[in-house]
N, C-alpha and C. Protein backbone atom coordinates (compact mmCIF):
# COMPACT_ATOMS: atom_id res chain seq x y z
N UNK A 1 -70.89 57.31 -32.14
CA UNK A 1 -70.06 56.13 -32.35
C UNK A 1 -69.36 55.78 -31.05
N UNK A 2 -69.36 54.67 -30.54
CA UNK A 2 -68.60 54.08 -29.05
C UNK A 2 -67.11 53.75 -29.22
N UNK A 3 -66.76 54.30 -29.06
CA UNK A 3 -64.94 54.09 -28.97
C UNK A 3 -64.75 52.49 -28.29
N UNK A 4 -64.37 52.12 -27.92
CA UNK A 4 -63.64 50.74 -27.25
C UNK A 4 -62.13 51.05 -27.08
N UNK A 5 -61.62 50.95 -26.39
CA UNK A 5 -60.34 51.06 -26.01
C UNK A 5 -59.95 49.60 -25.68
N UNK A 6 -58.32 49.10 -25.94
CA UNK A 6 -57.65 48.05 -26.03
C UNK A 6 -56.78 47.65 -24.75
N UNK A 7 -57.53 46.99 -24.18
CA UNK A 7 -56.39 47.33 -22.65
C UNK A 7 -56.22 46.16 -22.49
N UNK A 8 -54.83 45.55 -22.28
CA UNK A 8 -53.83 44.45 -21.61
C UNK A 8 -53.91 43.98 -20.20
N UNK A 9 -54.66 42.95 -20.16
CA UNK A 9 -53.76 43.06 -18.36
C UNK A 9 -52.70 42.17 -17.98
N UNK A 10 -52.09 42.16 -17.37
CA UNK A 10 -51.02 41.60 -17.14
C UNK A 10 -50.42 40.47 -16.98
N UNK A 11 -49.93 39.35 -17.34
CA UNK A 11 -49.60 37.95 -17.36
C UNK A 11 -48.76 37.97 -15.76
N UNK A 12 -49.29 37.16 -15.58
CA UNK A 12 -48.81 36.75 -13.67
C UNK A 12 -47.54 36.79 -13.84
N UNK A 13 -46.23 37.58 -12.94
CA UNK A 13 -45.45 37.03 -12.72
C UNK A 13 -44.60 35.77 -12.76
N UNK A 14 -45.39 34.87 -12.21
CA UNK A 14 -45.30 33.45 -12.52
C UNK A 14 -44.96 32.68 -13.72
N UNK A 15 -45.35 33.63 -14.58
CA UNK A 15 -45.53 33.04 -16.33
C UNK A 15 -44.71 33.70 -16.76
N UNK A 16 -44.27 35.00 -16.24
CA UNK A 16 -43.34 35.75 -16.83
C UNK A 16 -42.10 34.97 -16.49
N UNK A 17 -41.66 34.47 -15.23
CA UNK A 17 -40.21 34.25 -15.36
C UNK A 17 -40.67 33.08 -15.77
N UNK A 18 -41.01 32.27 -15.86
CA UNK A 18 -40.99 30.77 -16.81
C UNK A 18 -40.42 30.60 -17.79
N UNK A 19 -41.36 31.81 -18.60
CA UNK A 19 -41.07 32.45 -19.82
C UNK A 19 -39.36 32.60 -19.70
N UNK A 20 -38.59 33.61 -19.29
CA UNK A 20 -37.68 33.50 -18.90
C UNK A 20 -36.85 32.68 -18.85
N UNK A 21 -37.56 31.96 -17.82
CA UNK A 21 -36.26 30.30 -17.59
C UNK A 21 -36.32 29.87 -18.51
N UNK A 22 -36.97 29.65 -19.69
CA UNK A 22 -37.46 28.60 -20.71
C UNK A 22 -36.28 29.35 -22.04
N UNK A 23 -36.39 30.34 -22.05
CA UNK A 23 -35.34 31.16 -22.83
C UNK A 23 -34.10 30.84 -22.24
N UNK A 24 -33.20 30.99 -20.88
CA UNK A 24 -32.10 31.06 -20.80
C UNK A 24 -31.93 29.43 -20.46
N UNK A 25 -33.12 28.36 -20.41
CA UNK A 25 -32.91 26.99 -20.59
C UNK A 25 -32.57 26.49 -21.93
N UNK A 26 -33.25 27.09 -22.72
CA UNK A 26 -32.68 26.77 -24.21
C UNK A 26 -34.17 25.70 -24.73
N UNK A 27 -35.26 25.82 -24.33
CA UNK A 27 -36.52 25.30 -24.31
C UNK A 27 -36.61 25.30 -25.80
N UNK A 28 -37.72 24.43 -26.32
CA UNK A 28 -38.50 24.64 -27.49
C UNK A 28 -38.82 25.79 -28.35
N UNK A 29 -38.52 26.59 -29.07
CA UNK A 29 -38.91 27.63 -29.60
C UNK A 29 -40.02 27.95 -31.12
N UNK A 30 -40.34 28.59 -31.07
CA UNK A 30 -41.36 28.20 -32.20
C UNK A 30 -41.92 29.68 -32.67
N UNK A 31 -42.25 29.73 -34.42
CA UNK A 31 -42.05 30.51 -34.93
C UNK A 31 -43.65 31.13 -34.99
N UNK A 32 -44.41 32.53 -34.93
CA UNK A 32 -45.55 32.81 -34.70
C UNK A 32 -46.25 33.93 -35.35
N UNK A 33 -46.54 33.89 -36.05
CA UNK A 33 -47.32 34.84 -37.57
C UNK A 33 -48.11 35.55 -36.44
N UNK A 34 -48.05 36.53 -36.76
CA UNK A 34 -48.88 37.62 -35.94
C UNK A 34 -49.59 38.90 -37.00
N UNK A 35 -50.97 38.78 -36.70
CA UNK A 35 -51.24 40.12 -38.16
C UNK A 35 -51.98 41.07 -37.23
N UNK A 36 -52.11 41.10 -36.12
CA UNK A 36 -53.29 42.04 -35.86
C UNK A 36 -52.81 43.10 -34.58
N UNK A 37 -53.24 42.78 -33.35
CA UNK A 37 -52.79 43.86 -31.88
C UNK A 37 -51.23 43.32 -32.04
N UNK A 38 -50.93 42.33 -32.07
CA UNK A 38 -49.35 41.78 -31.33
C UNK A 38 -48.53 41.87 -32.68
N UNK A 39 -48.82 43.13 -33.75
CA UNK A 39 -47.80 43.92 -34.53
C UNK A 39 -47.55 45.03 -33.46
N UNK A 40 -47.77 45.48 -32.75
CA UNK A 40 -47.58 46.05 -32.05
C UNK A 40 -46.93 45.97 -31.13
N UNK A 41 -45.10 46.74 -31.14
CA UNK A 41 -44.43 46.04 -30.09
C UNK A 41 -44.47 46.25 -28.41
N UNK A 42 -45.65 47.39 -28.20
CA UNK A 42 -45.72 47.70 -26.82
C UNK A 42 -46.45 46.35 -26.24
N UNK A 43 -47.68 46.12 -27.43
CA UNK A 43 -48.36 44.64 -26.80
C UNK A 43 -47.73 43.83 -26.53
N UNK A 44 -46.45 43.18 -27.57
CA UNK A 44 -45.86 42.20 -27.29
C UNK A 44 -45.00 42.10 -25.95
N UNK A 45 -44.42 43.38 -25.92
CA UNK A 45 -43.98 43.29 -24.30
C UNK A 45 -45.08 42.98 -23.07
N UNK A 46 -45.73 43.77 -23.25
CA UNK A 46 -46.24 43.85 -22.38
C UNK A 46 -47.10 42.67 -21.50
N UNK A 47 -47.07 41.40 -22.76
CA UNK A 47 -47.51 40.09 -22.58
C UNK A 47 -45.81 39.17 -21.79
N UNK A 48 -45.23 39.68 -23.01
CA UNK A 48 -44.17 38.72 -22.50
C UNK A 48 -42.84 39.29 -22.16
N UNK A 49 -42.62 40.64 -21.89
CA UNK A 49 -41.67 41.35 -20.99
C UNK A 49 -40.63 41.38 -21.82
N UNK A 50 -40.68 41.27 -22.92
CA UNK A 50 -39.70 41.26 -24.22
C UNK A 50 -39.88 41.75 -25.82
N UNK A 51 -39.34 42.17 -26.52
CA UNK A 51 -39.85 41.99 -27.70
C UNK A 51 -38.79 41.03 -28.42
N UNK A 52 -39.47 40.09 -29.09
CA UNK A 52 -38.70 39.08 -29.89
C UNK A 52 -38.27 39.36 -31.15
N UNK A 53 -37.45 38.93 -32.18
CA UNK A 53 -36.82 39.42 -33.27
C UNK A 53 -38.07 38.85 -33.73
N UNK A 54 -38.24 39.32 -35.55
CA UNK A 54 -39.43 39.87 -36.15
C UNK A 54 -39.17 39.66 -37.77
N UNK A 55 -39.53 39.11 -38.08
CA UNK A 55 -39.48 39.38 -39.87
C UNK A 55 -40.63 39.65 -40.31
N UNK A 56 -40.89 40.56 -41.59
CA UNK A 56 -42.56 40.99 -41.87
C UNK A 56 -42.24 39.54 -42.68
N UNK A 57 -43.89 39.04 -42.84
CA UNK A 57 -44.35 37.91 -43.53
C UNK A 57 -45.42 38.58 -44.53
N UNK A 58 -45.65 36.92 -45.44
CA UNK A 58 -47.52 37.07 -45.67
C UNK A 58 -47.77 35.74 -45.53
N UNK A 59 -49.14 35.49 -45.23
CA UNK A 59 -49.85 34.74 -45.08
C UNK A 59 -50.92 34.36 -46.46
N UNK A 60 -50.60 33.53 -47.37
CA UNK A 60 -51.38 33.14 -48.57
C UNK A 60 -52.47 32.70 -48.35
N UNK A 61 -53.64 32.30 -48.87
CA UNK A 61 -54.48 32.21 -48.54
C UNK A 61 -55.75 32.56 -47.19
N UNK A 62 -55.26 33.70 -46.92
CA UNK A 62 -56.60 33.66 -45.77
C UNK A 62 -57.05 35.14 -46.28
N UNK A 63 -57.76 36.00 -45.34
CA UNK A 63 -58.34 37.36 -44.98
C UNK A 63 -58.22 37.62 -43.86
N UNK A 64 -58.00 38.75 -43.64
CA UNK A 64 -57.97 39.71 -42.24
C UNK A 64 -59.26 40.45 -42.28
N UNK A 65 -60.36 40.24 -41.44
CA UNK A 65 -61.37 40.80 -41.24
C UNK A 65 -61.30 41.63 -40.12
N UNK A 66 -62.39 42.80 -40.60
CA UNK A 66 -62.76 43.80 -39.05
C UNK A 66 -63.55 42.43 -38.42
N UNK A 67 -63.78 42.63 -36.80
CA UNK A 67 -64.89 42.07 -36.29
C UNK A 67 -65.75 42.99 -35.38
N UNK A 68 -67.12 43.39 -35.96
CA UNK A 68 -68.08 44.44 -35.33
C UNK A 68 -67.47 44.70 -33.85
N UNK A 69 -67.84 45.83 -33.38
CA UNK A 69 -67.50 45.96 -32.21
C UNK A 69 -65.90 45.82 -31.45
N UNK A 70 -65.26 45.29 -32.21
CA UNK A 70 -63.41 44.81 -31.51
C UNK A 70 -63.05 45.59 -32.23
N UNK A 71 -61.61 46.25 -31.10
CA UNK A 71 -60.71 46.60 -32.17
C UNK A 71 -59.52 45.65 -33.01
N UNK A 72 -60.04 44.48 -32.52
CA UNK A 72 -58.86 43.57 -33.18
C UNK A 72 -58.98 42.79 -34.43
N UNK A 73 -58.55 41.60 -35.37
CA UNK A 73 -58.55 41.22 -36.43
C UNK A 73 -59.40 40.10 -36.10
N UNK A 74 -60.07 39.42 -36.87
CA UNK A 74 -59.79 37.83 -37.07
C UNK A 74 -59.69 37.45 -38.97
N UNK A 75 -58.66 36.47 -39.21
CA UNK A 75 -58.41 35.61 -40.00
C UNK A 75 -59.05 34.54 -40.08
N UNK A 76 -59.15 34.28 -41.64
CA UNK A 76 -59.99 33.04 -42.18
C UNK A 76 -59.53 32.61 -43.27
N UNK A 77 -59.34 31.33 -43.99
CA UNK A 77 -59.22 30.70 -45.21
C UNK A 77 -59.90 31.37 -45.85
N UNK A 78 -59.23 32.13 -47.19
CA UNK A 78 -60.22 32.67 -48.51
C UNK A 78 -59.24 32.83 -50.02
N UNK A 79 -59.95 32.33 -50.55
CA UNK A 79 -59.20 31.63 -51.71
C UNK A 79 -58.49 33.67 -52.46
N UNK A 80 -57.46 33.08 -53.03
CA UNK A 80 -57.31 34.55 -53.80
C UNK A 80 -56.72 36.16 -52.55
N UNK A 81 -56.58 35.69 -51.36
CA UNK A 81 -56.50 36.78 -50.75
C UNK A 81 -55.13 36.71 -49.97
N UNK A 82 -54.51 37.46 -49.03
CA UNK A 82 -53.61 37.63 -48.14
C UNK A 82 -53.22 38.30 -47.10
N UNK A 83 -53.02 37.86 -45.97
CA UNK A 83 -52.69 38.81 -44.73
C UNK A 83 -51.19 39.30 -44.65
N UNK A 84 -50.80 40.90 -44.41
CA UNK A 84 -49.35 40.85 -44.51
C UNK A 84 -49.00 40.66 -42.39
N UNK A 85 -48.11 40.50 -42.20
CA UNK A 85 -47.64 40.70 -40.94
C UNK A 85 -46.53 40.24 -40.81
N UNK A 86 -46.19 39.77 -39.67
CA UNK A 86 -44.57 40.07 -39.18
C UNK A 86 -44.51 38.11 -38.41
N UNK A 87 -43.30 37.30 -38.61
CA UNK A 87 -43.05 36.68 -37.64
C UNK A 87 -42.51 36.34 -36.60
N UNK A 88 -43.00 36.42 -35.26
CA UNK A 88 -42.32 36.70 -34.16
C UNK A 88 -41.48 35.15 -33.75
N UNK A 89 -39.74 34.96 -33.77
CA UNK A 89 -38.92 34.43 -33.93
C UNK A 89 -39.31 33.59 -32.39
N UNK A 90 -38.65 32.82 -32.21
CA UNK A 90 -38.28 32.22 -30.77
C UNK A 90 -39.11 32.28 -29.15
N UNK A 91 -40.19 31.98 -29.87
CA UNK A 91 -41.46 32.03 -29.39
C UNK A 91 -40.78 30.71 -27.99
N UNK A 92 -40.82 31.14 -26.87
CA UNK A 92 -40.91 29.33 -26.14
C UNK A 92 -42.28 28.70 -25.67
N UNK A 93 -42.41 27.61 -25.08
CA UNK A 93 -42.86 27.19 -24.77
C UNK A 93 -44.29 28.26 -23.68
N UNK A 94 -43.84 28.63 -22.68
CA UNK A 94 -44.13 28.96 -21.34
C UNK A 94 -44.96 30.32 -21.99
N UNK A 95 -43.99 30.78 -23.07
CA UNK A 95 -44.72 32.70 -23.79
C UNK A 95 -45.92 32.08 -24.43
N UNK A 96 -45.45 30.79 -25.46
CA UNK A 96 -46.91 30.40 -26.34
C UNK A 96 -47.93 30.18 -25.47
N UNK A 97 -48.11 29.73 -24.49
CA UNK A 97 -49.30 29.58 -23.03
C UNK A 97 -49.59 31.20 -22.98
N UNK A 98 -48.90 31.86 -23.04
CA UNK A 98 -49.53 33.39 -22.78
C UNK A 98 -49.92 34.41 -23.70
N UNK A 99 -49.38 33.52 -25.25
CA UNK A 99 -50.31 33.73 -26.20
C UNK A 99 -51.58 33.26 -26.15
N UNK A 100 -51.67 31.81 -26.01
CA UNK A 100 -53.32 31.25 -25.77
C UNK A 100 -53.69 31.70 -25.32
N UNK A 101 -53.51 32.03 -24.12
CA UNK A 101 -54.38 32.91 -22.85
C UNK A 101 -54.86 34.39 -23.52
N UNK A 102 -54.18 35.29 -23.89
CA UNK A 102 -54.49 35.99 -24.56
C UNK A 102 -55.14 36.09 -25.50
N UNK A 103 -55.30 35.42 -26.61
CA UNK A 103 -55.79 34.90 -27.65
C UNK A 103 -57.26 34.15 -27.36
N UNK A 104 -56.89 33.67 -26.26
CA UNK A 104 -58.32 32.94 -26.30
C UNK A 104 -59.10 32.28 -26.69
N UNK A 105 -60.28 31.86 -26.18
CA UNK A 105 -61.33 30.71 -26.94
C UNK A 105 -61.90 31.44 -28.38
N UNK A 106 -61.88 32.27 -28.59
CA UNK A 106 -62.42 32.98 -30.00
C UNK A 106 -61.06 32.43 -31.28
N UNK A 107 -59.98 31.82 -30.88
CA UNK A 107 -59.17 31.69 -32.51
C UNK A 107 -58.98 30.36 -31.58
N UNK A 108 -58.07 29.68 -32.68
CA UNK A 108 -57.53 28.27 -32.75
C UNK A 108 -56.04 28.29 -33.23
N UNK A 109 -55.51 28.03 -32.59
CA UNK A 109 -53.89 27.74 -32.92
C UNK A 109 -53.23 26.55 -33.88
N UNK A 110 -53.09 27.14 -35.19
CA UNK A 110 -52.82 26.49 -36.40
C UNK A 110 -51.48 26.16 -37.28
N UNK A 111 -51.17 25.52 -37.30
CA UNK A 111 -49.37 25.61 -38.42
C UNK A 111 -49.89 26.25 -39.82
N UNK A 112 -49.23 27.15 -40.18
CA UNK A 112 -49.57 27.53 -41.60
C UNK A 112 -48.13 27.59 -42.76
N UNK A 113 -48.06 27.71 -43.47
CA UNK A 113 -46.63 27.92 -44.36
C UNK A 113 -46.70 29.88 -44.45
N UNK A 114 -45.73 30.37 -44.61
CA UNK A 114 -46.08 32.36 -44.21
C UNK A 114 -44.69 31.96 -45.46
N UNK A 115 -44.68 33.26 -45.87
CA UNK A 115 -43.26 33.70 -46.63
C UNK A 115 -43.06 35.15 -46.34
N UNK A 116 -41.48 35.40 -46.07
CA UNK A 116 -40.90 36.33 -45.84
C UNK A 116 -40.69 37.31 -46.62
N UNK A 117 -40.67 38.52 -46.40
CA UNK A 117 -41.19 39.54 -47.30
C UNK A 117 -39.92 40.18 -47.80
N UNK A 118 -38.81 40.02 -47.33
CA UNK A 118 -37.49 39.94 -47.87
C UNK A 118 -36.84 39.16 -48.80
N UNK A 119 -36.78 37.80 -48.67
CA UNK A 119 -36.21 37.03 -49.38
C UNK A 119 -37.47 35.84 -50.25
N UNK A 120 -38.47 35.89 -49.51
CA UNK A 120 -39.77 35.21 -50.27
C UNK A 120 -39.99 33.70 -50.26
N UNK A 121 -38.59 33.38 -48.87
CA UNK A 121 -38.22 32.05 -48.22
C UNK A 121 -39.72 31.50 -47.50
N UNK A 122 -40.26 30.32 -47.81
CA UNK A 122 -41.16 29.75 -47.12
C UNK A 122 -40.97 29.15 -45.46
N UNK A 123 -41.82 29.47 -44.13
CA UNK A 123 -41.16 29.11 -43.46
C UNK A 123 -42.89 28.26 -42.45
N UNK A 124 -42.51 27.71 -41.72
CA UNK A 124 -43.73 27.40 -40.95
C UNK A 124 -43.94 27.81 -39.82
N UNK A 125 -44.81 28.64 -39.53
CA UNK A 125 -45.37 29.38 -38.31
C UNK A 125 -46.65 29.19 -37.69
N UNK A 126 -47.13 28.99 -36.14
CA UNK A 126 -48.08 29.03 -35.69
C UNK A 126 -48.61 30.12 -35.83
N UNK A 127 -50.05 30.41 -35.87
CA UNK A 127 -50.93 31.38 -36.50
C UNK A 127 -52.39 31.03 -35.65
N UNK A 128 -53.05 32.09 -35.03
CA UNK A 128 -54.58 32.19 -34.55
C UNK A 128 -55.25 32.30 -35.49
N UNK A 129 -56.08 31.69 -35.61
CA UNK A 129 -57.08 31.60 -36.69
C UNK A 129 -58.77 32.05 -36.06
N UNK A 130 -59.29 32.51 -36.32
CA UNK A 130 -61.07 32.79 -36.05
C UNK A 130 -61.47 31.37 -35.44
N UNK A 131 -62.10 31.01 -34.78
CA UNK A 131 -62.66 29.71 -34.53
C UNK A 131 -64.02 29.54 -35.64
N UNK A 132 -64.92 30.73 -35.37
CA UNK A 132 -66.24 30.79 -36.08
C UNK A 132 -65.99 30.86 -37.29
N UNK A 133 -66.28 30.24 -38.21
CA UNK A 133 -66.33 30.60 -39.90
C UNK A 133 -67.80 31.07 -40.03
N UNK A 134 -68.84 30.91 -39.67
CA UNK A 134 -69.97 31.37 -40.27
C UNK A 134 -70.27 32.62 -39.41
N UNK A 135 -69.23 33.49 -38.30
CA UNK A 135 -69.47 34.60 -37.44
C UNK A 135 -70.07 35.74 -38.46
N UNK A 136 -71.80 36.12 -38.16
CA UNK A 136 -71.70 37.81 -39.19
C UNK A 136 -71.84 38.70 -38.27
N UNK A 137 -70.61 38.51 -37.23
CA UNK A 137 -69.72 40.13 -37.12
C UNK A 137 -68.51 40.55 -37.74
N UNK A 138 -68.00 39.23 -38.47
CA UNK A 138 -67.13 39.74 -39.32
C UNK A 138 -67.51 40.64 -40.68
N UNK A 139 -66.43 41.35 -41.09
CA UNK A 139 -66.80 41.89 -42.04
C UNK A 139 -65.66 42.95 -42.34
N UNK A 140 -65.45 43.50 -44.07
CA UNK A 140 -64.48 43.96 -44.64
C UNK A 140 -62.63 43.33 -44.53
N UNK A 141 -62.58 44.72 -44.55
CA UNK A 141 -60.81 44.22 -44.19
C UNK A 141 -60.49 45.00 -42.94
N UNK A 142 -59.69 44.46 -42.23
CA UNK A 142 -59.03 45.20 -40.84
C UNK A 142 -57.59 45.99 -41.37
N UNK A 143 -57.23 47.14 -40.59
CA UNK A 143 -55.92 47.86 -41.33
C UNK A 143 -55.52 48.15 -39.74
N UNK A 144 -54.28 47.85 -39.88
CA UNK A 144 -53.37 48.10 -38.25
C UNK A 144 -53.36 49.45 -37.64
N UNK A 145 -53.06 50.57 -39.13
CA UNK A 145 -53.28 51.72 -38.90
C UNK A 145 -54.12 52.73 -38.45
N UNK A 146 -55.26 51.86 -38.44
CA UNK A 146 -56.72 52.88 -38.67
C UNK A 146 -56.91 51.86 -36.65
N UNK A 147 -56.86 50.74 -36.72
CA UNK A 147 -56.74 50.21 -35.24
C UNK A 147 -55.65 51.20 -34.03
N UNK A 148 -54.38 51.17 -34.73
CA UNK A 148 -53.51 52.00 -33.97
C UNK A 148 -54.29 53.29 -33.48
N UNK A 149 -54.80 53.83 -34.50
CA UNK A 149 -55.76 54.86 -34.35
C UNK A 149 -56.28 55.28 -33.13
N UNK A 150 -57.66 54.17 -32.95
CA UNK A 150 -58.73 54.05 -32.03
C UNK A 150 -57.73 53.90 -30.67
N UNK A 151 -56.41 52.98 -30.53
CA UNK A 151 -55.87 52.43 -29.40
C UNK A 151 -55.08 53.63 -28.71
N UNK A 152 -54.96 55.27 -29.89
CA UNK A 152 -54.36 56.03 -29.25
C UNK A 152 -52.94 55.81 -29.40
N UNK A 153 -52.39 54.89 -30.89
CA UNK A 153 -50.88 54.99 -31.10
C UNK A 153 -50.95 56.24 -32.21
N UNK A 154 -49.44 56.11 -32.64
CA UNK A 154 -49.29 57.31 -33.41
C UNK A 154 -48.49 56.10 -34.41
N UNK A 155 -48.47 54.94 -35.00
CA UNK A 155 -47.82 54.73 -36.12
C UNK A 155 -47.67 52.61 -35.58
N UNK A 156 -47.20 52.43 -36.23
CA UNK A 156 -47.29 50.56 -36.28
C UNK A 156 -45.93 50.68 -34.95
N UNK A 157 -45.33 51.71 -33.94
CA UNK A 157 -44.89 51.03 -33.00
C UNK A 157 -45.01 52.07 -31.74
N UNK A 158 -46.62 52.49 -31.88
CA UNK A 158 -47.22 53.25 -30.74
C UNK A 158 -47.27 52.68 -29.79
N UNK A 159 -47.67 53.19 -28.84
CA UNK A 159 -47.96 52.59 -27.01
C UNK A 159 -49.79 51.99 -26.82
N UNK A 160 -49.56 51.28 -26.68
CA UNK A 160 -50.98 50.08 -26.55
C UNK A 160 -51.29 50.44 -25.05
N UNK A 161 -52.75 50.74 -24.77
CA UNK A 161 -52.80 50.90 -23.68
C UNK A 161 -52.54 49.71 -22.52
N UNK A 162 -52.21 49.94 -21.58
CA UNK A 162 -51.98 48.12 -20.38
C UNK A 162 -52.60 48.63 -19.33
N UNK A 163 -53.00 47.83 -18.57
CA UNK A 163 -53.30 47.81 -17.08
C UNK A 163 -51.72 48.09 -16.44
N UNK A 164 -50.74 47.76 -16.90
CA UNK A 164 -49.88 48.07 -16.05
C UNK A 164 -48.60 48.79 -16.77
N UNK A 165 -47.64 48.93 -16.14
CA UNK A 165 -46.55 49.60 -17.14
C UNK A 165 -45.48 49.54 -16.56
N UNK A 166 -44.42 48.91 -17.19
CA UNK A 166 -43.43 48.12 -17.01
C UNK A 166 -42.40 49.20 -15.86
């Protein structure tokens, strides 16, 4: 069996303090359903030099699929099902660019309605979605735990491997 390991590389400087200015400017902020690597708060730093406040969510209607070969998720519309995860608060402008980048041409950046797993308050969050619907490397369900696994964490707030380290 081929292991794959999960490695980060580093968002330019450049993007990092943006990121930054855009926070202590008081910029646009925006709310961001996350179900898969970026539950993970070493990832999230390690993209955006911070970890942001967090509420667990769910996501109604979709699936969290394995995808052959990745250790990461992709999500899809499926009637009857649900993704649980977390929403990452005060997202700005300059960080959401370094989500895309990260994220990449494989998902699509979507508004969805998520509810909070505390109070069961409906809220609206940007969400990556699969681009491919007819992809057959998807398949089953993806579990964070059994991913943490392979990446060499020890629990939902292990150390993600990076190219670099803070």
């Amino acid at each position: 069996m081929q292991v794959h390991h999960f490695v980060l590389s580093c968002s330019s400087s450049a993007a990092r303090a943006m990121a930054m200015a855009a926070v202590a400017a008081g910029n646009q902020v925006h709310n961001v359903f996350v179900y898969g690597s970026l539950l993970a708060d070493d990832v999230v730093r390690a993209l955006l030099s911070r970890i942001p406040q967090s509420s667990p969510a769910i996501l109604n209607g979709y699936h969290r699929f394995s995808i052959k070969g990745r250790v990461y998720p992709a999500i899809l519309p499926a009637e009857n099902k649900k993704v649980s995860g977390k929403v990452l608060h005060g997202i700005t402008d300059p960080e959401l660019y370094i989500l895309d980048e990260f994220e990449d041409v494989e998902y699509e950046r979507v508004t969805v309605d998520v509810f909070f797993m505390d109070n069961s308050k409906k809220t609206q969050a940007l969400a990556y979605v699969w681009s491919d619907k007819n992809d057959p490397n998807l398949y089953g369900e993806w579990v964070f735990e059994v991913a943490a696994l392979v990446w060499g964490q020890k629990g939902e707030e292990g150390n993600a491997r990076t190219e670099c380290e803070p």
